[in-house]
Protein backbone atom coordinates (compact mmCIF):
# COMPACT_ATOMS: atom_id res chain seq x y z
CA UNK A 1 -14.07 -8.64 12.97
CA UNK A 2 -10.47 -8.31 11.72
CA UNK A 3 -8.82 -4.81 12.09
CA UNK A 4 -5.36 -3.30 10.74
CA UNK A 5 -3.75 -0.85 13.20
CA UNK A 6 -0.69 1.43 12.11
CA UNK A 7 0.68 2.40 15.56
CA UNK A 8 4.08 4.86 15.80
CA UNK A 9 5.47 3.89 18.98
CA UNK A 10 8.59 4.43 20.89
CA UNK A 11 11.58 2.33 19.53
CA UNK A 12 12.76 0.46 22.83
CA UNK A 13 12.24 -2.62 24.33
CA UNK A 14 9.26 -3.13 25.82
CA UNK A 15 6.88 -1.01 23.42
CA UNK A 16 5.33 -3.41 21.54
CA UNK A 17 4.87 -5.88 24.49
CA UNK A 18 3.24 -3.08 26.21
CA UNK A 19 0.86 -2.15 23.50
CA UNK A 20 -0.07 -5.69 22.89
CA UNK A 21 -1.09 -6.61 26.48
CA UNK A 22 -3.26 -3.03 26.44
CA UNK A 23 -5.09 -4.57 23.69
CA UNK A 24 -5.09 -7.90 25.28
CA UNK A 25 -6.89 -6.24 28.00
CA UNK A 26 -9.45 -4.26 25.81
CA UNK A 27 -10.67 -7.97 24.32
CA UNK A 28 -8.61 -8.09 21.03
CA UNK A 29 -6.43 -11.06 19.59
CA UNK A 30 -3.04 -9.94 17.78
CA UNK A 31 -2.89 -12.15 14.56
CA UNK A 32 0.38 -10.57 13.16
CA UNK A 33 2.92 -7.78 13.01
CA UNK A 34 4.96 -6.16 10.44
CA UNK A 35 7.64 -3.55 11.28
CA UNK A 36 6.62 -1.03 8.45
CA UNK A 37 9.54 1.37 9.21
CA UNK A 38 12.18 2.70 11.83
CA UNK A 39 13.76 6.23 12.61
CA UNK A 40 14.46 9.23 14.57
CA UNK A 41 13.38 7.11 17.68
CA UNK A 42 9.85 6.00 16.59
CA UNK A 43 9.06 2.15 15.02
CA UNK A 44 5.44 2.36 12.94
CA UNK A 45 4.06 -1.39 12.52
CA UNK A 46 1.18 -2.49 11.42
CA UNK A 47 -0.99 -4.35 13.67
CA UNK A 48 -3.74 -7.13 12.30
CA UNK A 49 -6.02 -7.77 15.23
CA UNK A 50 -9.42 -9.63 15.91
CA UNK A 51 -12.42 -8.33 17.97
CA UNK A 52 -15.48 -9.96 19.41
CA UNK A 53 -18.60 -9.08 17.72
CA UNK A 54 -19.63 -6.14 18.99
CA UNK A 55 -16.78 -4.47 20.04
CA UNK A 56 -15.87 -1.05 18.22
CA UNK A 57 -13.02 -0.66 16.36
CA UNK A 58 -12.53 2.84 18.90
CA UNK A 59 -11.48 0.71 21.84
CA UNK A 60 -8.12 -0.30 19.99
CA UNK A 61 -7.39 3.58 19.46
CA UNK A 62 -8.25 3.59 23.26
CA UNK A 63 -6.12 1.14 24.45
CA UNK A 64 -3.04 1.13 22.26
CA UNK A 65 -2.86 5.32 23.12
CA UNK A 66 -3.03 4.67 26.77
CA UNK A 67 0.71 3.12 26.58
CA UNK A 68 3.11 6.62 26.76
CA UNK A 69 4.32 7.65 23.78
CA UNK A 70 1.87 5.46 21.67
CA UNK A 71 0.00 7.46 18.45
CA UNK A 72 -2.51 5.23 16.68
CA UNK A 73 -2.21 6.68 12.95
CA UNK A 74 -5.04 4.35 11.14
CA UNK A 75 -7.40 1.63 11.78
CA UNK A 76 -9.37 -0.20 8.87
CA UNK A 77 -11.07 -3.43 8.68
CA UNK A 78 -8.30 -6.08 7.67
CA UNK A 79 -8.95 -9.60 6.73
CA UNK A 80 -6.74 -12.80 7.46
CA UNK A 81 -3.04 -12.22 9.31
CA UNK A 82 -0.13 -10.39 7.89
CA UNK A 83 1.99 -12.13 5.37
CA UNK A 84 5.53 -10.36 4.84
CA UNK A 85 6.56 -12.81 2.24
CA UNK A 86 4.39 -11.84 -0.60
CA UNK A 87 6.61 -9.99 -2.71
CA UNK A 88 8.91 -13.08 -3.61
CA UNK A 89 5.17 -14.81 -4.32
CA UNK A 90 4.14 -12.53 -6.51
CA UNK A 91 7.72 -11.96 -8.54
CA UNK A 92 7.31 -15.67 -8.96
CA UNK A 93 4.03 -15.99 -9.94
CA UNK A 94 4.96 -13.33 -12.51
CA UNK A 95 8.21 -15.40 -13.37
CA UNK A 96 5.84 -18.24 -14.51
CA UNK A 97 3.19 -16.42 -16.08
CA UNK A 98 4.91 -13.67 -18.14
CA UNK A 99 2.13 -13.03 -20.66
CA UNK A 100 -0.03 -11.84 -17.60
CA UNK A 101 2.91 -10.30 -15.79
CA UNK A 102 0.96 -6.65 -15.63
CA UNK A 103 -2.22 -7.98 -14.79
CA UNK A 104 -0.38 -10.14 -11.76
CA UNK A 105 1.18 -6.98 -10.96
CA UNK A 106 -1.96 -4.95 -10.60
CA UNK A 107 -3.76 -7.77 -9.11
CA UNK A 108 -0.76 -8.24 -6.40
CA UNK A 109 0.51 -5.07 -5.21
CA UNK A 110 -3.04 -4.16 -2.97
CA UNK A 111 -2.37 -7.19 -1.01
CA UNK A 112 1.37 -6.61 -0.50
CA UNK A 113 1.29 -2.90 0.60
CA UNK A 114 -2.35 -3.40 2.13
CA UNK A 115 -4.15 -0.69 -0.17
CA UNK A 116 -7.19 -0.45 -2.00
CA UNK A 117 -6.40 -0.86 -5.33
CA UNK A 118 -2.89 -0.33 -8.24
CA UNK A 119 -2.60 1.00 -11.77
CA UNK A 120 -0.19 -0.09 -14.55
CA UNK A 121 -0.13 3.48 -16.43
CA UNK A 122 1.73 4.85 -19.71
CA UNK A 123 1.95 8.29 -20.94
CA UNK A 124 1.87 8.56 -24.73
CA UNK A 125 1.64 12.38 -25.81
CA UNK A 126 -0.39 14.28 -24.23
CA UNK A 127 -2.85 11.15 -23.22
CA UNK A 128 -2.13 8.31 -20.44
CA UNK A 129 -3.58 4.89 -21.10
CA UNK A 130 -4.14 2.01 -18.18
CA UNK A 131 -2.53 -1.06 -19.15
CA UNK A 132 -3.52 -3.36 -15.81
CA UNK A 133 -6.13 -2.36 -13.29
CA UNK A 134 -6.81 -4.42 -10.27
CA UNK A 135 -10.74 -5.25 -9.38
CA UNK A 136 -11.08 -2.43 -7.35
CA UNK A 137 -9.27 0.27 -9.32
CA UNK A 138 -11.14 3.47 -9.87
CA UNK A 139 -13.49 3.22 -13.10
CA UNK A 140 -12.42 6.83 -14.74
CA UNK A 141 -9.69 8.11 -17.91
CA UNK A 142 -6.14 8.28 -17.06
CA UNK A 143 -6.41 11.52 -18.17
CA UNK A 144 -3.50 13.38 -19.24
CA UNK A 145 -1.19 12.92 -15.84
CA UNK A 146 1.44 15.53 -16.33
CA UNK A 147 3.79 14.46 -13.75
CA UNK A 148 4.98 11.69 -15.95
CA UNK A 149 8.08 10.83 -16.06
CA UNK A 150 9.08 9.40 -12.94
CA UNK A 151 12.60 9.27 -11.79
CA UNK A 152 11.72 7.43 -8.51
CA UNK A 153 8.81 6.36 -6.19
CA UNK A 154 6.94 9.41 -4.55
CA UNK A 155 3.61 9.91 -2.79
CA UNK A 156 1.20 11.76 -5.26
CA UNK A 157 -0.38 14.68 -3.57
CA UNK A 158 -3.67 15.55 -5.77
CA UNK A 159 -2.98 19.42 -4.79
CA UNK A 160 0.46 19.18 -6.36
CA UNK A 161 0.27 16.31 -8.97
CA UNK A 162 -3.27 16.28 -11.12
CA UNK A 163 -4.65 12.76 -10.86
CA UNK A 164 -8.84 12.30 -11.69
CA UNK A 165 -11.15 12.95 -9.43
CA UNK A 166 -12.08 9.03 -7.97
CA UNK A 167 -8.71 8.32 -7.67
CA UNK A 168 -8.56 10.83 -4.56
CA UNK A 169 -11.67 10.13 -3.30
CA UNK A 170 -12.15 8.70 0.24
CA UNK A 171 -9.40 10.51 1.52
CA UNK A 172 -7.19 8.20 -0.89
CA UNK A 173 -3.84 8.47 -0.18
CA UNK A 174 -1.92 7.65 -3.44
CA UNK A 175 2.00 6.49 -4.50
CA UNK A 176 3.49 6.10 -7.55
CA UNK A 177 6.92 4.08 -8.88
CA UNK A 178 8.27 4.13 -12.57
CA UNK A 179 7.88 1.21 -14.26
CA UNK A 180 9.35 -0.03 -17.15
CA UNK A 181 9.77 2.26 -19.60
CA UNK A 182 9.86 5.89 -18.93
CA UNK A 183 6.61 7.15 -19.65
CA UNK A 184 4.83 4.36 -17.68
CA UNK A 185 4.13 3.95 -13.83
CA UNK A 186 2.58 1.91 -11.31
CA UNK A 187 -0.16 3.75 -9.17
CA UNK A 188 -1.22 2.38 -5.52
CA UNK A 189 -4.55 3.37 -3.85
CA UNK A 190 -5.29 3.28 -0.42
CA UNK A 191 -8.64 4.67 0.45
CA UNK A 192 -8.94 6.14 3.94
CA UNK A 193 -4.88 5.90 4.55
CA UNK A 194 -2.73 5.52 6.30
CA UNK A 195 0.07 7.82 3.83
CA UNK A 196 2.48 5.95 2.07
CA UNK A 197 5.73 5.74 4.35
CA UNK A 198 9.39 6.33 2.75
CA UNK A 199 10.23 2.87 3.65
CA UNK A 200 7.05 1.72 1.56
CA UNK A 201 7.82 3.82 -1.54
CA UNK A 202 11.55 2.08 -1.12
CA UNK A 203 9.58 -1.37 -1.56
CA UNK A 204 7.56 -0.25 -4.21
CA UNK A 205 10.70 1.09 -6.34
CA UNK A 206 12.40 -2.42 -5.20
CA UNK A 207 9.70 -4.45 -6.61
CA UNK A 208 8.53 -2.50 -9.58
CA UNK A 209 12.08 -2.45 -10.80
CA UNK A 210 12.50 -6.50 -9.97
CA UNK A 211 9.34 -7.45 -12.07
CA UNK A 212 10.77 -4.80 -14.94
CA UNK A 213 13.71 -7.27 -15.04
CA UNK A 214 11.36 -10.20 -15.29
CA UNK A 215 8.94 -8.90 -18.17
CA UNK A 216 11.75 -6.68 -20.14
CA UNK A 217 11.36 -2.57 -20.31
CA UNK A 218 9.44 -2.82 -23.13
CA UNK A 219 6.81 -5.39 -22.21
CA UNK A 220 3.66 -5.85 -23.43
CA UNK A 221 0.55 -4.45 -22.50
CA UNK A 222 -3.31 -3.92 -24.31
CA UNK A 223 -3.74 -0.43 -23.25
CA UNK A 224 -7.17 1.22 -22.33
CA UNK A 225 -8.00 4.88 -21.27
C-alpha cells in the first residue's frame, strides 16, 4: 500500500539520504519527492512511499524519526508517485476547454496540492453559492461565509472564520484563494492534514490568479447552494 509522508527535516546535505535509507531499512520503496517548502533551517517534503502488505503505516513514523532532527508531521494513504508538473496540465487543460474551466478547476486542484476535495465559491448578499465542486466535496449549503472578500490566500481556521460543519470534519484542514471576482473563492479540503504550508497558499494564489487570466474575472458559472 502507497503512503504520503510530510517529514520536516534538517536542511543540509545528507538529510534526505539519511531518511530514505531508514526507510529503506524498515521495508518501504520511495516512489517520489517533492520539496514542499524551505526556511529557518528546516526543508518539509512530501514523501510517496510503498509498503509490503502487511506492514503498518507506524513503522515509517518509526523509522524516518530515528534520523536526528527528523519530525514526521502526517502520513495518509497516497496512490501512484508524485507529479510536480500538474499545474501547467491543468492551466492547459483549462486553456482548451474554457466552458468547463471551473469544473477543471475543482476537479484539478485535490490532485495538485494532494487534498481531499476544492470549492469554486461566490458570495452574493448575505448568501454564498458553489459554482464547481469536485467528487468528493462536502454535500452541505455554502452558507453565508462572512469572511468573504479575500485579499489573498490564507488557511481558514473554523474557530476564527465560520465555514459549515462537514467542511471541518475529519480534522479537515482548510485554505482558501480569491478567485476571480471579488466576492468569489476557491476552497481546498484536506481531511486528516497535514495544514496548509505558506509556500502552498503561495501556489494556490499563483494558480488561481493564472486560470482567472485564462477564463476572464467575470467568468461563467451555474451556481448552486
Amino acid at each position: 500500500m502507497s503512503f504520503l509522508l510530510r517529514v520536516v527535516l534538517p536542511d543540509k546535505p545528507g538529510s534526505l539520504g539519511a531518511v530514505a535509507t531508514a526507510l529503506g531499512n524498515a521495508g518501504a520503496d520511495i516512489l517520489g519527492v517533492d520539496v514542499v517548502e524551505r526556511s529557518h533551517g528546516n526543508a518539509i517534503d512530501d514523501l510517496a512511499v510503498e509498503l509490503p502488505p502487511g506492514r503498518p503505516p507506524d513503522v515509517l513514523i518509526t523509522a524516518a524519526e530515528s534520523v536526528p532532527g527528523v519530525e514526521v508531521e502526517s502520513v495518509r494513504p497516497h496512490s501512484g508517485k508524485l507529479d510536480t508538473h500538474r499545474e501547467l496540465e491543468l492551466i492547459e487543460e483549462i486553456t482548451t476547454d474554457p466552458d468547463h474551466g471551473l469544473q477543471l478547476l475543482a476537479d484539478g486542484i485535490p490532485r495538485i496540492f494532494r487534498a481531499g476535495w476544492a470549492l469554486v465559491v461566490e458570495r452574493e448578499g448575505d448568501r454564498s453559492y458553489r459554482l464547481a465542486q469536485s467528487t468528493a466535496a462536502p454535500e452541505t449549503s455554502a452558507g453565508n461565509l462572512p469572511w468573504l472578500p479575500l485579499t489573498r490566500a490564507i488557511v481558514v481556521d473554523p474557530e476564527v472564520h465560520w465555514v459549515p460543519e462537514p467542511w471541518s470534519a475529519l480534522d479537515t484542514e482548510l485554505a482558501a484563494a480569491p478567485f476571480g471576482l471579488k466576492q468569489r473563492v476557491l476552497v481546498v479540503g484536506r481531511p486528516g492534514g497535514p495544514a496548509f504550508r505558506l509556500s502552498e497558499l503561495a501556489r494556490l494564489t499563483h494558480l488561481a490568479g493564472i486560470v482567472t487570466t485564462v477564463l476572464g474575472p467575470g467568468d461563467a458559472g451555474t451556481a448552486s447552494s
